[in-house]
C-alpha atoms as a PDB file:
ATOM      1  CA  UNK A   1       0.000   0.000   0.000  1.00  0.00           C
ATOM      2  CA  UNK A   2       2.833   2.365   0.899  1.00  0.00           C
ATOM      3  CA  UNK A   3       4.693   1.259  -2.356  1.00  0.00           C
ATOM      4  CA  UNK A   4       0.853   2.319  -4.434  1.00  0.00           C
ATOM      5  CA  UNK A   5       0.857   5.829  -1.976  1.00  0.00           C
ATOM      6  CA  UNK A   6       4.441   6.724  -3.117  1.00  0.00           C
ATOM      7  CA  UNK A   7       4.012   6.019  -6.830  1.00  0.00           C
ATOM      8  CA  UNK A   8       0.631   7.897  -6.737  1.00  0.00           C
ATOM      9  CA  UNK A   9       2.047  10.915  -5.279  1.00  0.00           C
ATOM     10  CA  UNK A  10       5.817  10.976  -7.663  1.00  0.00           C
ATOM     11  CA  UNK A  11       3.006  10.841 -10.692  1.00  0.00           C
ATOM     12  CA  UNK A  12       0.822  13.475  -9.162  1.00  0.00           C
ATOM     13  CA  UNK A  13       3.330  16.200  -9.072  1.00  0.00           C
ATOM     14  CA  UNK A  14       3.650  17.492  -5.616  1.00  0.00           C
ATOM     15  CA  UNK A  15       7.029  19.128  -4.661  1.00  0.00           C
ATOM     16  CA  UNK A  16       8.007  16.554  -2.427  1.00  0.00           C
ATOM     17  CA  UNK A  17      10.250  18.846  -0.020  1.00  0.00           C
ATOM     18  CA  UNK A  18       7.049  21.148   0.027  1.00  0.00           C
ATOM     19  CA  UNK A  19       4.882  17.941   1.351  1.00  0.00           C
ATOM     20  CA  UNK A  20       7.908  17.683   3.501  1.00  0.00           C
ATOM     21  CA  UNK A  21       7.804  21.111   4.870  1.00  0.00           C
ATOM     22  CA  UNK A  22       4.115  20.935   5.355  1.00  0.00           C
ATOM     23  CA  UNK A  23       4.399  17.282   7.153  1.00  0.00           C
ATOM     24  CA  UNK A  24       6.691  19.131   9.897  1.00  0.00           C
ATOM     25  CA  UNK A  25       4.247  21.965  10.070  1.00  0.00           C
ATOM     26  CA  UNK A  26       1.426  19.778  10.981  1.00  0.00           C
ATOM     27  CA  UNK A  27       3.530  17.304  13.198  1.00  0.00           C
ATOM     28  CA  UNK A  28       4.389  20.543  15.283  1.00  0.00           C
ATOM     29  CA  UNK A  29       0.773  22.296  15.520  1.00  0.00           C
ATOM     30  CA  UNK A  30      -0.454  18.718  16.256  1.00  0.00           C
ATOM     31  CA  UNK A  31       2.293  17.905  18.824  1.00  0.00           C
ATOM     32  CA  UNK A  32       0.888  20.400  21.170  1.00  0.00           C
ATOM     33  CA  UNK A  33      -2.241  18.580  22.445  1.00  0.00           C
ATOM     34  CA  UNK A  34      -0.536  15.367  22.251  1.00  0.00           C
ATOM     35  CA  UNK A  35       1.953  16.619  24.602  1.00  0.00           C
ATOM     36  CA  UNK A  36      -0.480  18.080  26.926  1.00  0.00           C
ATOM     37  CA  UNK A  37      -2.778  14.856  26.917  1.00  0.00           C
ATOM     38  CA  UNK A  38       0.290  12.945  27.949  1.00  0.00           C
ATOM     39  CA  UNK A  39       0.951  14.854  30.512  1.00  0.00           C
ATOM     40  CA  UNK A  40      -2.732  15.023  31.830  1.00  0.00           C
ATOM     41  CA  UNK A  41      -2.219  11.167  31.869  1.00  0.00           C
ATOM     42  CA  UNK A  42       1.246  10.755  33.138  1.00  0.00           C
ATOM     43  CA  UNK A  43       0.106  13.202  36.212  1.00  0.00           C
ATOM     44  CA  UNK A  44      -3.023  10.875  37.251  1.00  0.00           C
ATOM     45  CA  UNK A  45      -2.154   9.004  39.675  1.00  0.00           C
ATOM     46  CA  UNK A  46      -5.891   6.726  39.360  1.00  0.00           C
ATOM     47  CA  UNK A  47      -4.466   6.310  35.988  1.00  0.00           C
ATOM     48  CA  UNK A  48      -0.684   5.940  36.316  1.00  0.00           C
ATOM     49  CA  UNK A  49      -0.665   4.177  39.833  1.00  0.00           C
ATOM     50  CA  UNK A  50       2.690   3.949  41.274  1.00  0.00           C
ATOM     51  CA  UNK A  51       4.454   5.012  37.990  1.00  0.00           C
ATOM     52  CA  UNK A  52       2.855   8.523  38.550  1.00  0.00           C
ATOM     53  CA  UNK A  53       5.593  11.155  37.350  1.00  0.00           C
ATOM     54  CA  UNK A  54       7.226  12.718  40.001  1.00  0.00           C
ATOM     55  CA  UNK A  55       7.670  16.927  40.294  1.00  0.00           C
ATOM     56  CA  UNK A  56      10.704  17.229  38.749  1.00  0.00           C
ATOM     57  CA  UNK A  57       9.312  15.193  35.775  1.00  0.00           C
ATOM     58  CA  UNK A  58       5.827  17.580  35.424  1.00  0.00           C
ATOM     59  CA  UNK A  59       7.846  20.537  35.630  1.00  0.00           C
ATOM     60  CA  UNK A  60       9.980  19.168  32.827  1.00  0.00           C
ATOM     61  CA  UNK A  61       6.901  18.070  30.990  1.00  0.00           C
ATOM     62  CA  UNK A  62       4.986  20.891  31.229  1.00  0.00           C
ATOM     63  CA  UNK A  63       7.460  23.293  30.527  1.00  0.00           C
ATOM     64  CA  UNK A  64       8.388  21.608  27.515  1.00  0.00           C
ATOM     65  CA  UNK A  65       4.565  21.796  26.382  1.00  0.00           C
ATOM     66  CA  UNK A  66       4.748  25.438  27.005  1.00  0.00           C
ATOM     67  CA  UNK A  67       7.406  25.558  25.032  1.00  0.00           C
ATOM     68  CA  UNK A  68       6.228  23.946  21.817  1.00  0.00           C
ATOM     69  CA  UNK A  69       2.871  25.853  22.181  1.00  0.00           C
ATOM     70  CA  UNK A  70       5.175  29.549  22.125  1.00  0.00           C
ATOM     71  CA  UNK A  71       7.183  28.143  19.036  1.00  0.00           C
ATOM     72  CA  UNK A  72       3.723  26.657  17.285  1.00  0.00           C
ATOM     73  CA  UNK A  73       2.145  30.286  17.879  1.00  0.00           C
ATOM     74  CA  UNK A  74       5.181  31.977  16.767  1.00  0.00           C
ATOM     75  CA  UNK A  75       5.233  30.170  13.594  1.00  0.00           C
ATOM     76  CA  UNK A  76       1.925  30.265  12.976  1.00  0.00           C
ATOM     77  CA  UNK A  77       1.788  34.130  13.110  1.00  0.00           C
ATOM     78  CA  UNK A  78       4.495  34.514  11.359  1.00  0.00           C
ATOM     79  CA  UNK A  79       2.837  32.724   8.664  1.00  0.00           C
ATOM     80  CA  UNK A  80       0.024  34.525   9.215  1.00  0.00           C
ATOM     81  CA  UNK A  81       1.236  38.123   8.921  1.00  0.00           C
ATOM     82  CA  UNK A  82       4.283  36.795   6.252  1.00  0.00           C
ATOM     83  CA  UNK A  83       6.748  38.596   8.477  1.00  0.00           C
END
């Protein structure tokens, strides 16, 4: 199937490092709630149990979140405004 996917798309004449460029895009807007729903998890201890992550590791985590959702609303303005 991947083999059919790949041949479909060199015939249908996408710029590949374009689809590549836009791949990363979405990967990083969609990365933020992914991050933030593991963290949600990782933090319940009902959930997680003894294998609960410990302070160190949710200030880690959540910083890290924070992070991503700055750089995903930085690059989304400046694609927004074309600055």
């Amino acid at each position: 199937m991947s083999v059919a996917l790949g041949i479909g798309i060199d015939y249908s004449g996408i710029d590949p490092i374009k689809a590549l460029y836009w791949s990363a895009v979405l990967n990083g807007v969609i990365a933020v709630p992914m991050m933030a729903a593991m963290m949600i998890v990782a933090t319940n201890k009902k959930q997680m149990g003894q294998f609960t992550a410990g302070s160190s590791l949710r200030i880690l985590g959540w910083t890290s979140t924070a992070v991503m959702a700055a750089a995903t609303a930085t690059m989304l303005y400046v694609a927004a405004t074309g600055r």
